[in-house]
Protein backbone atom coordinates (compact mmCIF):
# COMPACT_ATOMS: atom_id res chain seq x y z
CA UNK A 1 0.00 0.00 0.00
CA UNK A 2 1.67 3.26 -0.81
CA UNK A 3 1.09 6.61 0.56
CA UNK A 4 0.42 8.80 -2.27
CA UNK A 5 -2.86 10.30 -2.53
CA UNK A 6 -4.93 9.23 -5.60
CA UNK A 7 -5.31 11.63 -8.94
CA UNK A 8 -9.07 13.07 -7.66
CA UNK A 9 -7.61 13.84 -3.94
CA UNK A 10 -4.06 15.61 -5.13
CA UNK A 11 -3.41 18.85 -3.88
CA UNK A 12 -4.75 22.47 -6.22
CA UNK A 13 -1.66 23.34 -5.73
CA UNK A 14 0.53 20.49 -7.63
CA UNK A 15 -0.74 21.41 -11.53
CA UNK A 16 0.09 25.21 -12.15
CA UNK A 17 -1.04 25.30 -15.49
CA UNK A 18 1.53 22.44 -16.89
CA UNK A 19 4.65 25.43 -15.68
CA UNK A 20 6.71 24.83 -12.73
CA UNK A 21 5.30 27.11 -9.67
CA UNK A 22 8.66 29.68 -9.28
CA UNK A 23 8.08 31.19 -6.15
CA UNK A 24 11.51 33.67 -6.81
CA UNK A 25 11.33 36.83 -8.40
CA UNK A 26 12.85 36.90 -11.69
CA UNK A 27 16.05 38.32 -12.25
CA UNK A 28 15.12 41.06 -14.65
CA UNK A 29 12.73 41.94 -11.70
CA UNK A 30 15.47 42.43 -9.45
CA UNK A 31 17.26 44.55 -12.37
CA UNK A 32 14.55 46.64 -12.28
CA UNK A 33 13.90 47.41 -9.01
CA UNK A 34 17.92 48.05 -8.07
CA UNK A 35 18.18 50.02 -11.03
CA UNK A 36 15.74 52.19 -10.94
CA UNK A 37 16.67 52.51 -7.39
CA UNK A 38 19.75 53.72 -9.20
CA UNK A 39 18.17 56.00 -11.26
CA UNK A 40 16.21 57.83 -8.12
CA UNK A 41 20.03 58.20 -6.75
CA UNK A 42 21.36 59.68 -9.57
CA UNK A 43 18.23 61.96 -10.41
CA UNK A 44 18.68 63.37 -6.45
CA UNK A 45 22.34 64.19 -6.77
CA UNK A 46 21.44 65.94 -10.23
CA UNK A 47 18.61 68.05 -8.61
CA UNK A 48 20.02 68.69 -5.34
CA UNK A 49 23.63 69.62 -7.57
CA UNK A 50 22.03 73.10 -7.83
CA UNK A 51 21.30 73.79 -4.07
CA UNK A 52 25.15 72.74 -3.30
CA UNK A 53 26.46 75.37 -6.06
CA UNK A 54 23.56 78.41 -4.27
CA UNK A 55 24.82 77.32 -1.02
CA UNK A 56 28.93 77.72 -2.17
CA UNK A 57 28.08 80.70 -4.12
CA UNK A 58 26.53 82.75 -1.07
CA UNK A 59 28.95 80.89 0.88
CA UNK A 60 31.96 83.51 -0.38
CA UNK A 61 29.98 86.50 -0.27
CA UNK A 62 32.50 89.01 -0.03
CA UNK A 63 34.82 87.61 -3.01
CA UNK A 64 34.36 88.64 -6.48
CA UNK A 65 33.59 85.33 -7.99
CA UNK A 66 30.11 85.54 -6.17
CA UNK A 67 28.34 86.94 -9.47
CA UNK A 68 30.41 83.94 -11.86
CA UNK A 69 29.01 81.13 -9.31
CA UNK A 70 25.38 83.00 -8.95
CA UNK A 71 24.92 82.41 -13.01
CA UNK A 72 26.80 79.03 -12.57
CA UNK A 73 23.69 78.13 -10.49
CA UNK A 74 21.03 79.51 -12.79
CA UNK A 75 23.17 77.63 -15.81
CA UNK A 76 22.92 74.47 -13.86
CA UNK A 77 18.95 74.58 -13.53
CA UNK A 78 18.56 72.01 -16.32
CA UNK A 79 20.69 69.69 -14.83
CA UNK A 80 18.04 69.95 -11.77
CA UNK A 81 15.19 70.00 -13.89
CA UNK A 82 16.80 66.23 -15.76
CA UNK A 83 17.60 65.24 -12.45
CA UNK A 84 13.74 65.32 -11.62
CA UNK A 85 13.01 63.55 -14.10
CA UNK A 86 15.46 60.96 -13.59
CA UNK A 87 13.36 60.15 -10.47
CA UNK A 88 10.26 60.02 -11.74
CA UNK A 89 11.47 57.51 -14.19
CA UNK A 90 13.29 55.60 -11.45
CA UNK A 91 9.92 55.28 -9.63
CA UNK A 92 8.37 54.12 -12.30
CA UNK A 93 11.03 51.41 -13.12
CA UNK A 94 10.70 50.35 -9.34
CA UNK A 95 7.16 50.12 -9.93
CA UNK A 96 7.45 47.55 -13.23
CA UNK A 97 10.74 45.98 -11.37
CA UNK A 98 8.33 45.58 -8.14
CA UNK A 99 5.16 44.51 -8.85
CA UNK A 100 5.67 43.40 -13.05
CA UNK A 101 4.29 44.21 -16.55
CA UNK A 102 1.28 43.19 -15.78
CA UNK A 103 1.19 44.18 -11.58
CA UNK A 104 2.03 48.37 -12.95
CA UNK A 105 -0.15 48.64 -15.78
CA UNK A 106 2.30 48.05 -18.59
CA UNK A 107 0.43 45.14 -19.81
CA UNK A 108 -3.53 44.41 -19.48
CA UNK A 109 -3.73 41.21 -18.33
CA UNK A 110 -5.32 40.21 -15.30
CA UNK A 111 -3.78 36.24 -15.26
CA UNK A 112 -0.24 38.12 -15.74
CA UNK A 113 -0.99 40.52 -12.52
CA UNK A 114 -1.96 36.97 -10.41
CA UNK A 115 1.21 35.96 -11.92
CA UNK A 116 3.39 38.51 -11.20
CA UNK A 117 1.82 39.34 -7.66
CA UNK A 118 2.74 35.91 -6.61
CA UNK A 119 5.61 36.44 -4.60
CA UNK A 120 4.37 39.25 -2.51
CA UNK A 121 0.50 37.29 -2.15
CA UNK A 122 2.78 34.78 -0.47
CA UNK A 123 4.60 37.05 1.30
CA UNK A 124 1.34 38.26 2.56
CA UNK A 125 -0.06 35.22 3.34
CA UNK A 126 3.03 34.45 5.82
CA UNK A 127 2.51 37.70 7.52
CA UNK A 128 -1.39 36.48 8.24
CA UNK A 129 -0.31 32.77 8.99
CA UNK A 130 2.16 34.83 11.73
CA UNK A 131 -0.35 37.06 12.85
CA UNK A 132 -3.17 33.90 13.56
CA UNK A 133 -0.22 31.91 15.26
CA UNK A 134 -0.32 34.51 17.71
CA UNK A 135 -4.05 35.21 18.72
CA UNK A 136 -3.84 32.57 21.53
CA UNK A 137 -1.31 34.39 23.04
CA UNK A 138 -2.79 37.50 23.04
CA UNK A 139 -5.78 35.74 23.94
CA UNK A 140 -4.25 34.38 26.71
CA UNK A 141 -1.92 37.64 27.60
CA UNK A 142 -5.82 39.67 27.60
CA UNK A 143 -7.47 37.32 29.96
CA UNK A 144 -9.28 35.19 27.89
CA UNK A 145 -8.52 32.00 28.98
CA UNK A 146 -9.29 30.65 32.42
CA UNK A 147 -6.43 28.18 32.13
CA UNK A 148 -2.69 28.78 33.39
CA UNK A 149 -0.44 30.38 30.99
CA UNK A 150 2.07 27.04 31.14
CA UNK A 151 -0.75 24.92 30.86
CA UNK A 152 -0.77 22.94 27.32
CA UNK A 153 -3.54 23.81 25.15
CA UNK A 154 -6.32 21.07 24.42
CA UNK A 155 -6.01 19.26 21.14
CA UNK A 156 -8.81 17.19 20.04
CA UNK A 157 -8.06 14.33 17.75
CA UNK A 158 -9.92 12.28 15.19
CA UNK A 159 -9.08 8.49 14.30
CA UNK A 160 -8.97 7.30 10.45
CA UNK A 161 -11.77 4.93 9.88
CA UNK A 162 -8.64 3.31 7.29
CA UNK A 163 -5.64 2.59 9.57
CA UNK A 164 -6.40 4.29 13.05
CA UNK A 165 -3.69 7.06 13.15
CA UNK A 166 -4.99 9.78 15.46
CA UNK A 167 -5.34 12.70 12.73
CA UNK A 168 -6.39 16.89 13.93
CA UNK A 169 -9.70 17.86 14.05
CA UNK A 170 -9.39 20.03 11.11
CA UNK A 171 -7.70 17.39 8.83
CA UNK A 172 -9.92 16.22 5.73
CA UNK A 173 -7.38 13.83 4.63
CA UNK A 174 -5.72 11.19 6.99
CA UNK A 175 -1.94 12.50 6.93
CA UNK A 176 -0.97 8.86 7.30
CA UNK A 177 -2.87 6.66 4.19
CA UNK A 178 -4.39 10.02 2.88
CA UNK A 179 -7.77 8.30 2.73
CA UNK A 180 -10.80 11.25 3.78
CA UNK A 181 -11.36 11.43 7.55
């Protein structure tokens, strides 16, 4: 007798559409997102390049280059004005790099925005599996429960009709012959 579960009990989770489930970001993802984290940094040292020259031309007020680096600043307002666009386009590149094609916009395609907000779903999913781990506690830290805090929480278990292993109450399949409870 093997343990397998047949074809009609097997898992949602084991056919992904004939693909292999990839629970990683792709690397062109991770291009993305760094690089256009790139492109913010860049963009801010463009637009903030204009403040520093102000600051070190008012710095020297009494010298007579003061007028020279007062029209090197307004000369250097493009540079700011690319520089803000650099971000902008570096946000946007996080964006696509973040959330994918299909996650930002770029593409129309609501199977490619399941797709591509995999990773974080399941990201999501762990914080909520985290966050229900921890109600008894809280339950028990609030008063809620008459019993002691050391004192071992009641589990209630269920015997399989099939073989007799003592399964959880909320098991539908018998974790030992994987025959229904």
């Amino acid at each position: 007798m093997t343990n397998s579960p047949k074809p009609d009990q097997q898992s949602p989770y084991t056919n992904n559409g004939g693909r292999p489930r990839s629970y990683d970001v792709p690397t062109w993802r991770k291009v993305a997102y760094y690089g256009g984290a790139v492109l913010q940094g860049v963009g801010l040292v463009m637009f903030f390049s204009v403040f520093f020259i102000g600051f070190s031309a008012f710095s020297g007020i009494g010298t007579s280059d003061t007028g020279q680096d007062i029209g090197r600043m307004f000369r250097s307002f493009p540079v700011s004005l690319v520089g803000f666009i650099l971000i902008g386009i570096g946000q946007w590149i996080r964006r696509v790099g973040k959330e994918g094609l299909a996650g930002s916009g770029v593409v129309l395609s609501p199977q490619g925005e399941a797709r591509d907000a995999e990773p974080w779903k399941r990201s999501e999913g762990a914080q909520d599996q985290m966050r229900l781990e921890e109600v008894p506690t809280l339950q028990t830290a609030l008063g809620g429960s008459s019993k002691p805090a050391g004192a071992p929480a009641e589990v209630v278990r269920l015997r399989c009709r099939s073989c007799g292993y003592l399964e959880t109450e909320d098991a539908t399949f018998c974790s030992q012959c994987g025959q229904p409870i």
